[in-house]
Structure formats: structure tokens, C-alpha cells
Protein backbone atom coordinates (compact mmCIF):
# COMPACT_ATOMS: atom_id res chain seq x y z
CA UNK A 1 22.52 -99.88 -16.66
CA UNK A 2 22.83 -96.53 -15.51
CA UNK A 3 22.48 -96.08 -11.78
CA UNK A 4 24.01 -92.94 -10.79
CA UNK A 5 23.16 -89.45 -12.17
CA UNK A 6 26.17 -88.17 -10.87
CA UNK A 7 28.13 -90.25 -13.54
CA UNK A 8 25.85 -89.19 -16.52
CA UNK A 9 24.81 -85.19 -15.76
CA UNK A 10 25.86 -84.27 -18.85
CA UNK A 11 22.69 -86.60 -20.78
CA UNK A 12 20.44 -84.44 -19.20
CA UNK A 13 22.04 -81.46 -21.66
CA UNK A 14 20.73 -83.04 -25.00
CA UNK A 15 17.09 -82.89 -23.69
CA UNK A 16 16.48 -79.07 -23.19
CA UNK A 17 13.22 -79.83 -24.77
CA UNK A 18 11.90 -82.99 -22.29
CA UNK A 19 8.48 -82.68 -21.28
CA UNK A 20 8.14 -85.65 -19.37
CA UNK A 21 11.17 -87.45 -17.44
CA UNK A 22 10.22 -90.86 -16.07
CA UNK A 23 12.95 -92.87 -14.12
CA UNK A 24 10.37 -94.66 -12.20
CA UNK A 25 10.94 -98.17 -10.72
CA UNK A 26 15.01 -98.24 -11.74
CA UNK A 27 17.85 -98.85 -9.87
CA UNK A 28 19.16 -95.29 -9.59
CA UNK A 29 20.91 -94.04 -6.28
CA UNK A 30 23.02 -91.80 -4.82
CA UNK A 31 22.92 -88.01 -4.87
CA UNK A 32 21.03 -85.78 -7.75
CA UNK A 33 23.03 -83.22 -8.23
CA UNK A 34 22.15 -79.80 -7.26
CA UNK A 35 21.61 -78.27 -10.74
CA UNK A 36 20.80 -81.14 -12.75
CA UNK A 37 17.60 -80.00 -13.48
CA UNK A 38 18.98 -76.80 -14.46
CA UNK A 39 19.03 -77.86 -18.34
CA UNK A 40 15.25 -78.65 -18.42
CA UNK A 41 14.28 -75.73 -20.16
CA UNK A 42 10.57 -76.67 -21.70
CA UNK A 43 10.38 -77.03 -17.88
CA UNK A 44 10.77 -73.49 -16.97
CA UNK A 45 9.07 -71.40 -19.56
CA UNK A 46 5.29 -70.32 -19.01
CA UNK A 47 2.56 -72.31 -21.10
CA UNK A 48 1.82 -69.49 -23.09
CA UNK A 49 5.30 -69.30 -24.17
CA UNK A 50 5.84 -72.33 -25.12
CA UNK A 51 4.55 -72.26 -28.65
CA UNK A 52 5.57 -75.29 -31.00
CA UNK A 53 8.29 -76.55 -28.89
CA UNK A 54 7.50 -80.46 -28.10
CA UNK A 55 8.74 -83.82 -28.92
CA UNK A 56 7.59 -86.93 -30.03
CA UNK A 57 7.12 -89.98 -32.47
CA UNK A 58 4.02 -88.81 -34.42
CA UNK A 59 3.24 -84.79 -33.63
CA UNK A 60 -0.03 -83.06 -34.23
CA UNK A 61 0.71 -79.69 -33.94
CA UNK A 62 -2.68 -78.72 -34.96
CA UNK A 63 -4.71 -80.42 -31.94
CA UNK A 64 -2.33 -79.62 -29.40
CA UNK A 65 -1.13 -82.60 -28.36
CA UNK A 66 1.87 -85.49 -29.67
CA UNK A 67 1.07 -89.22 -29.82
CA UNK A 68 3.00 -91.39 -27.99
CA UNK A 69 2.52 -93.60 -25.13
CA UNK A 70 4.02 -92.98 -21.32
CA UNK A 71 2.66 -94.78 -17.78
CA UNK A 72 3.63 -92.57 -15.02
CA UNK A 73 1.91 -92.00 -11.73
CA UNK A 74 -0.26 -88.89 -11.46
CA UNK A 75 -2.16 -87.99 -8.78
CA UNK A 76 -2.09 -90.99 -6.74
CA UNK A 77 -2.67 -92.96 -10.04
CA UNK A 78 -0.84 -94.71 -13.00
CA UNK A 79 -1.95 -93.12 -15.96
CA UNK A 80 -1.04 -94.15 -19.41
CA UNK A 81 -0.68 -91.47 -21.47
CA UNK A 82 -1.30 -91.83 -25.47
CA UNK A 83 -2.16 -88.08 -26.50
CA UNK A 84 0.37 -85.74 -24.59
CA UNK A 85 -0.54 -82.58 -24.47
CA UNK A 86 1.95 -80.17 -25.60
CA UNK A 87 2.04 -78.21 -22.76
CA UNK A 88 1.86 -81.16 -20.34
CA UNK A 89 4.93 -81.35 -18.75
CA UNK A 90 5.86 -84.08 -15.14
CA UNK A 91 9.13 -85.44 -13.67
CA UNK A 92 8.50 -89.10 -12.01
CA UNK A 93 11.71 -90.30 -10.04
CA UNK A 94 9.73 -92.87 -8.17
CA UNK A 95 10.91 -95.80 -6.33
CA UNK A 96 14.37 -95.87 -6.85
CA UNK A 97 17.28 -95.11 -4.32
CA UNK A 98 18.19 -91.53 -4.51
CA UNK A 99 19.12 -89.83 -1.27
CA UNK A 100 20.59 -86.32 0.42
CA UNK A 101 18.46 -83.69 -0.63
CA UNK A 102 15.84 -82.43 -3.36
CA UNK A 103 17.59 -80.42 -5.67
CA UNK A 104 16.75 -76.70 -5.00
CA UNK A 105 16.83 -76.53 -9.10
CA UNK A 106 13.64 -78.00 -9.10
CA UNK A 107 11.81 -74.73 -7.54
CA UNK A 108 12.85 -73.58 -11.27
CA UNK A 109 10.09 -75.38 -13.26
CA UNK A 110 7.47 -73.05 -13.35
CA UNK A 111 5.68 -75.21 -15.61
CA UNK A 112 5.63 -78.64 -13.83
CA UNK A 113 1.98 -80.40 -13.71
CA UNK A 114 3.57 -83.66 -11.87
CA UNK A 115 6.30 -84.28 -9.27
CA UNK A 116 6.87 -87.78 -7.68
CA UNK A 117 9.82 -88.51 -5.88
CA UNK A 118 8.03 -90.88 -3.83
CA UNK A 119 9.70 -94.36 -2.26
CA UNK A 120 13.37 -93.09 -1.88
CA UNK A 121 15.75 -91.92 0.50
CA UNK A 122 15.06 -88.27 0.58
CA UNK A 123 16.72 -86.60 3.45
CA UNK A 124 16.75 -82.76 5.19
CA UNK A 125 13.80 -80.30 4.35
CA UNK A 126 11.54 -79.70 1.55
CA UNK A 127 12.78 -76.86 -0.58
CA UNK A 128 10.63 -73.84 0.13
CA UNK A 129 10.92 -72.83 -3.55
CA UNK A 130 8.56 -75.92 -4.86
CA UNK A 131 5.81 -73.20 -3.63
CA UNK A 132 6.84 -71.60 -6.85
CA UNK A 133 5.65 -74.28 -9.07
CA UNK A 134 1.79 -72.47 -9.22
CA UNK A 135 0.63 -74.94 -12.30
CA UNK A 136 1.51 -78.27 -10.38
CA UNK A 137 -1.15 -80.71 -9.76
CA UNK A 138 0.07 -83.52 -8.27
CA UNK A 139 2.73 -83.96 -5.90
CA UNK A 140 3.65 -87.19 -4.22
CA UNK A 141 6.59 -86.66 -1.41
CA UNK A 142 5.54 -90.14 0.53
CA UNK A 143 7.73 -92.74 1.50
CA UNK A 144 11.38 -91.03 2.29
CA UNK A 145 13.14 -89.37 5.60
CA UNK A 146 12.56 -85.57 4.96
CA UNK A 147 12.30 -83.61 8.10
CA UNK A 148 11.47 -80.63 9.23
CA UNK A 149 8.26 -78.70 8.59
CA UNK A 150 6.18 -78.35 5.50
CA UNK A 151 7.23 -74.89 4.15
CA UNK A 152 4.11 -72.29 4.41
CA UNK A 153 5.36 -71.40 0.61
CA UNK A 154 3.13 -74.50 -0.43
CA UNK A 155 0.35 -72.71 0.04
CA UNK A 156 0.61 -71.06 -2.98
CA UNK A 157 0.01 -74.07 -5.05
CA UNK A 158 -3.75 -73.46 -5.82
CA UNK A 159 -3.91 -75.82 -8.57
CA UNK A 160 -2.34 -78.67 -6.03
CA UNK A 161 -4.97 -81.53 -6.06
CA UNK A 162 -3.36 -84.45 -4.99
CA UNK A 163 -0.93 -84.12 -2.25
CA UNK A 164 1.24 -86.87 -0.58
CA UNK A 165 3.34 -86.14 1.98
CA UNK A 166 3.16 -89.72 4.60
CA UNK A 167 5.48 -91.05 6.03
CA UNK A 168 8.78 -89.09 6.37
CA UNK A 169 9.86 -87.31 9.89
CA UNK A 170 7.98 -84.20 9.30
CA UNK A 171 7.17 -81.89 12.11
CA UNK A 172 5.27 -78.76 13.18
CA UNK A 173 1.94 -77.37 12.14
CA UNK A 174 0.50 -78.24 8.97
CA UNK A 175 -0.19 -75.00 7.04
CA UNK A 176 -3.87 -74.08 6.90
CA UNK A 177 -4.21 -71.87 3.84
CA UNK A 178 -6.11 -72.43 0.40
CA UNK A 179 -5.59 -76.16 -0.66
CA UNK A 180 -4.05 -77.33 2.39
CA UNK A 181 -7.34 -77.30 4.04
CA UNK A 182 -9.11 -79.80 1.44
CA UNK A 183 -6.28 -82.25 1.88
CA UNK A 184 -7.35 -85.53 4.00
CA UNK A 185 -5.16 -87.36 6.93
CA UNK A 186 -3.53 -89.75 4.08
CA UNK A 187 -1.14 -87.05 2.44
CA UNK A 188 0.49 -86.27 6.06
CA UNK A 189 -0.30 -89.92 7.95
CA UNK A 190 3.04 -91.58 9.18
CA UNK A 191 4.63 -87.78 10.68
CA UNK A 192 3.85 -88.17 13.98
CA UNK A 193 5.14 -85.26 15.03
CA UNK A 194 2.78 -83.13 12.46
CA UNK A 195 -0.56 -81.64 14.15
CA UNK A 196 -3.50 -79.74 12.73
CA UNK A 197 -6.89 -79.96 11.88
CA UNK A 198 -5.88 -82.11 8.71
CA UNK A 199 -4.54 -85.03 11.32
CA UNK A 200 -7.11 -84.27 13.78
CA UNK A 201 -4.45 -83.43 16.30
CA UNK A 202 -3.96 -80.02 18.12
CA UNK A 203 -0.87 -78.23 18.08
CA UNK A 204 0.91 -76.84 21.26
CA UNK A 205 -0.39 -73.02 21.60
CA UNK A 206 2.69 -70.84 21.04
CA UNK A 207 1.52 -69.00 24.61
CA UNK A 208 1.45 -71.92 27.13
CA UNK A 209 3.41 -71.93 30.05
CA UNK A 210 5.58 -74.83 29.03
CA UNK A 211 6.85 -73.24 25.64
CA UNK A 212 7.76 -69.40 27.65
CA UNK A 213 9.83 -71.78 29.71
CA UNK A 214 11.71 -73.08 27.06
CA UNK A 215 11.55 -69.46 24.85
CA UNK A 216 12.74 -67.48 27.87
CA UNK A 217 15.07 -69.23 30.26
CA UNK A 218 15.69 -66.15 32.64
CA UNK A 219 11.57 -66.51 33.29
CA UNK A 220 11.94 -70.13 34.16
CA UNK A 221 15.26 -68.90 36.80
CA UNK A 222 13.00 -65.55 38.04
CA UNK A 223 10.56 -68.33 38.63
CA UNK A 224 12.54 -70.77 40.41
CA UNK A 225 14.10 -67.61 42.77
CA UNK A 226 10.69 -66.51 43.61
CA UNK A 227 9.67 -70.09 44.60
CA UNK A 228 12.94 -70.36 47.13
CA UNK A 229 11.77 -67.00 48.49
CA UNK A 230 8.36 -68.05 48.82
CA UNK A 231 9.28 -71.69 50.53
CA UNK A 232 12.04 -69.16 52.70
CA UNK A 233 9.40 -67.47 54.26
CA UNK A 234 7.11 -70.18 54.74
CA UNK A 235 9.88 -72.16 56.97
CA UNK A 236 10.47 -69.07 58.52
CA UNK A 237 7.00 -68.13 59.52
CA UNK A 238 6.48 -71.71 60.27
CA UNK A 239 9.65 -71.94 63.00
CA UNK A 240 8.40 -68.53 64.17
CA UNK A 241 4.54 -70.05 65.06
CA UNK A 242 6.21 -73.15 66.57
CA UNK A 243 8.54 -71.21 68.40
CA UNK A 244 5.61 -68.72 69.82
CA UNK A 245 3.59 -71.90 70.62
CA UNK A 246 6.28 -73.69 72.86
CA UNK A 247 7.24 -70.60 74.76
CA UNK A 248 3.05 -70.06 75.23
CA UNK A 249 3.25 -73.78 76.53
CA UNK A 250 6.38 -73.48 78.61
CA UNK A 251 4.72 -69.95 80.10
CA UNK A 252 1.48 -71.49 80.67
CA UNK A 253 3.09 -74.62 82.50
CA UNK A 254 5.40 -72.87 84.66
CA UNK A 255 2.19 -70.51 85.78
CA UNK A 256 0.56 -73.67 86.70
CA UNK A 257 3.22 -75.47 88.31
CA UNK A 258 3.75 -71.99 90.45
CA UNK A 259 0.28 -71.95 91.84
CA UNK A 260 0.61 -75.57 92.47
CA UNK A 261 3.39 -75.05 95.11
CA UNK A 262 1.58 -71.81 96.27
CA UNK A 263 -1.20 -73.80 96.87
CA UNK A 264 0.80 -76.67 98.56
CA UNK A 265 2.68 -74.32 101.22
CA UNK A 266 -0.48 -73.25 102.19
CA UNK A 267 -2.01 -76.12 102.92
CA UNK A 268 0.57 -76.64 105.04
């Protein structure tokens, strides 16, 4: 049983021509290595350049697709797949134990319909470069510890319709442009510390007083000095009134206690 790519990278080298990869529900773990997916060259090429180039049991060049029969998860789904299209191409990596990082390599395959990496161990951001995938459908994210925020180069994926990002430790603002707008609280539930319209939560405005505090630090001290000055001169002006008030007092009863003993020696 194979359970670490790191120990068989080189098997990935006699499949230039894999359309669909589908480790699903193994025992795999560990690292993938950063260019593994490197070799998957049907992977990479655009659909109208891919001519005859497929594999299969039983092909039928003719009708566009090969017969042969694959269940992987697609959109949400398991599908099981007995006409491939030729031009069909998905990578399903799904519940198994892989950790550390998504390959960057995988930003490479311009041609991908499916990615699920769901129900690992995922960790650090989600490459930027999967925004360069424009034909993928379905992507399925859920279930891991990525972090981070959801790169705004996602929003390129215009053919996206099935998006699953739940429960990582994402952060930050969801990103509002073209698909990301149809996409419902299940793809990002489980991130508490996303907001957006999509989770019905509103982010922090960039402007309030809190986050100029944090941004600019010599603000927050300017602050603080004007506030001693202020509090200064209030203490001051409050000794001065108190001060003014006693001596009015003292004045007042020494001017009455005078015409008291006037009055007294006169009586007299």
C-alpha cells in the first residue's frame, strides 16, 4: 500500500497523459511535493489543443469521449462516470491525510474541470495561482486548517459552480466579484473569522477609529498626549475656581466678622 507520495514521485512521470487522478478515500499522508503535479501534462494544455490525446480501455475517438467507468466527487456529488469525455480532465485527493501546503504546481493546470482536496490536513494559504484555472467547475477546499484569506485571484473563475470552502481558519473579507456573489453560506460556514454578505456578517470598515489606531500608532500616542493636556488643564482650572472660591469665602467672612466687632464696641 502506498501511503506517501514523497516515496513514489517518480509514478507520477509515466502518466503525462492522466486525465483524471483519483486517490480518494486512501491512506495517503504526509507532504505532496511541490512539483509533483508538474508531469501532468494533458493537465496543462488548452482544450482546443488537446486533439487525440486520451486514455482508456475502449476509446471512441469519433464521439469524443472514452468508455470506462470512474466515481469521483464533483460538485458536491459522487458521480460515476462511464463516457469520459476527452477533454474532461479532475484531480480528487479526498479524504486522506495529506498535510503542509497545496502544491503551487497545481495553479499550472489550465485545463482542470474538478479539484477536491477536501477532508485532509491542509495547512498555510490557498495558492493565489488556482485563480488561473478559468475552466474549473468544481472546487471543494472543506474540511482542512488553511488560513489566511481567500485570494481575490478566485474571482476569475467564471465557470466556478460549486464552491466549498467550510471549515478551515480562513479570515478576512470574502471577495465579492462575479461568482463569488452566487455562492451560499455553506461553501465558507465553519471560518468564523470570514465576513461578507455571503455569511451575512459585516466586515470591520477599513476607516473606523479602532483600525487607524492600530494602522497608525503615533495617532493613538498624539491622542493620548492631547488627552493628558486636556485632563492638565481641567485640574488646573478646577484648583484655580476652588482656590478663587475659598479666598471669596475667607474675604467675605472676615468682612463679616469685622462689622461684627464694629458693631459690638459700639454698643458698648
Amino acid at each position: 500500500m502506498i501511503t506517501n507520495l514523497h516515496e513514489n514521485d517518480q509514478i507520477v512521470n509515466y502518466f503525462s497523459s492522466l486525465q483524471i487522478l483519483d486517490l480518494a478515500s486512501n491512506s495517503f499522508s504526509g507532504h505532496i511535493p511541490q512539483g509533483w503535479f508538474n508531469e501532468l501534462k494533458s493537465m496543462m494544455v488548452n482544450e482546443n489543443d488537446v486533439g487525440q490525446q486520451v486514455v482508456g480501455h475502449t476509446m471512441n475517438i469519433s464521439q469524443g469521449f472514452y468508455r470506462d467507468t470512474v466515481t469521483i466527487t464533483f460538485k458536491g456529488s459522487d458521480i460515476i462516470f462511464t463516457k469520459i469525455l476527452t477533454t474532461f480532465k479532475a484531480i480528487d485527493f479526498s479524504n486522506n491525510s495529506f498535510d503542509g501546503p497545496i502544491p503551487k504546481s497545481v495553479g499550472r493546470l489550465i485545463s482542470l474541470h474538478g479539484l477536491n482536496m477536501s477532508y485532509n490536513n491542509f495547512t498555510e494559504q490557498i495558492p493565489p495561482n488556482l485563480g488561473n484555472l478559468t475552466r474549473l467547475e468544481s472546487l471543494d477546499l472543506s474540511w482542512n486548517h488553511l488560513s489566511g484569506e481567500i485570494p481575490q485571484e478566485l474571482t476569475s473563475l467564471t465557470a466556478l459552480a460549486w464552491l466549498n470552502l467550510s471549515y478551515n481558519n480562513l479570515n478576512g473579507r470574502i471577495p465579492q466579484g462575479n461568482q463569488f456573489l452566487s455562492f451560499p453560506n455553506s461553501s465558507f460556514e465553519g471560518n468564523p473569522g470570514l465576513c461578507g454578505s455571503q455569511v451575512s456578517k459585516q466586515c470591520d470598515s477599513p476607516g473606523s477609529t479602532s483600525q487607524r489606531a492600530s494602522d497608525h500608532p503615533e495617532s493613538n500616542s498624539l491622542w493620548k498626549d492631547r488627552t493628558d493636556a486636556i485632563l492638565l488643564f481641567t485640574f488646573v482650572g478646577l484648583g484655580f475656581g476652588v482656590g478663587f472660591a475659598l479666598a471669596i469665602m475667607f474675604l467675605h467672612f472676615y468682612h463679616v466678622s469685622g462689622w461684627n466687632r464694629k458693631c459690638f464696641c459700639v454698643d458698648m
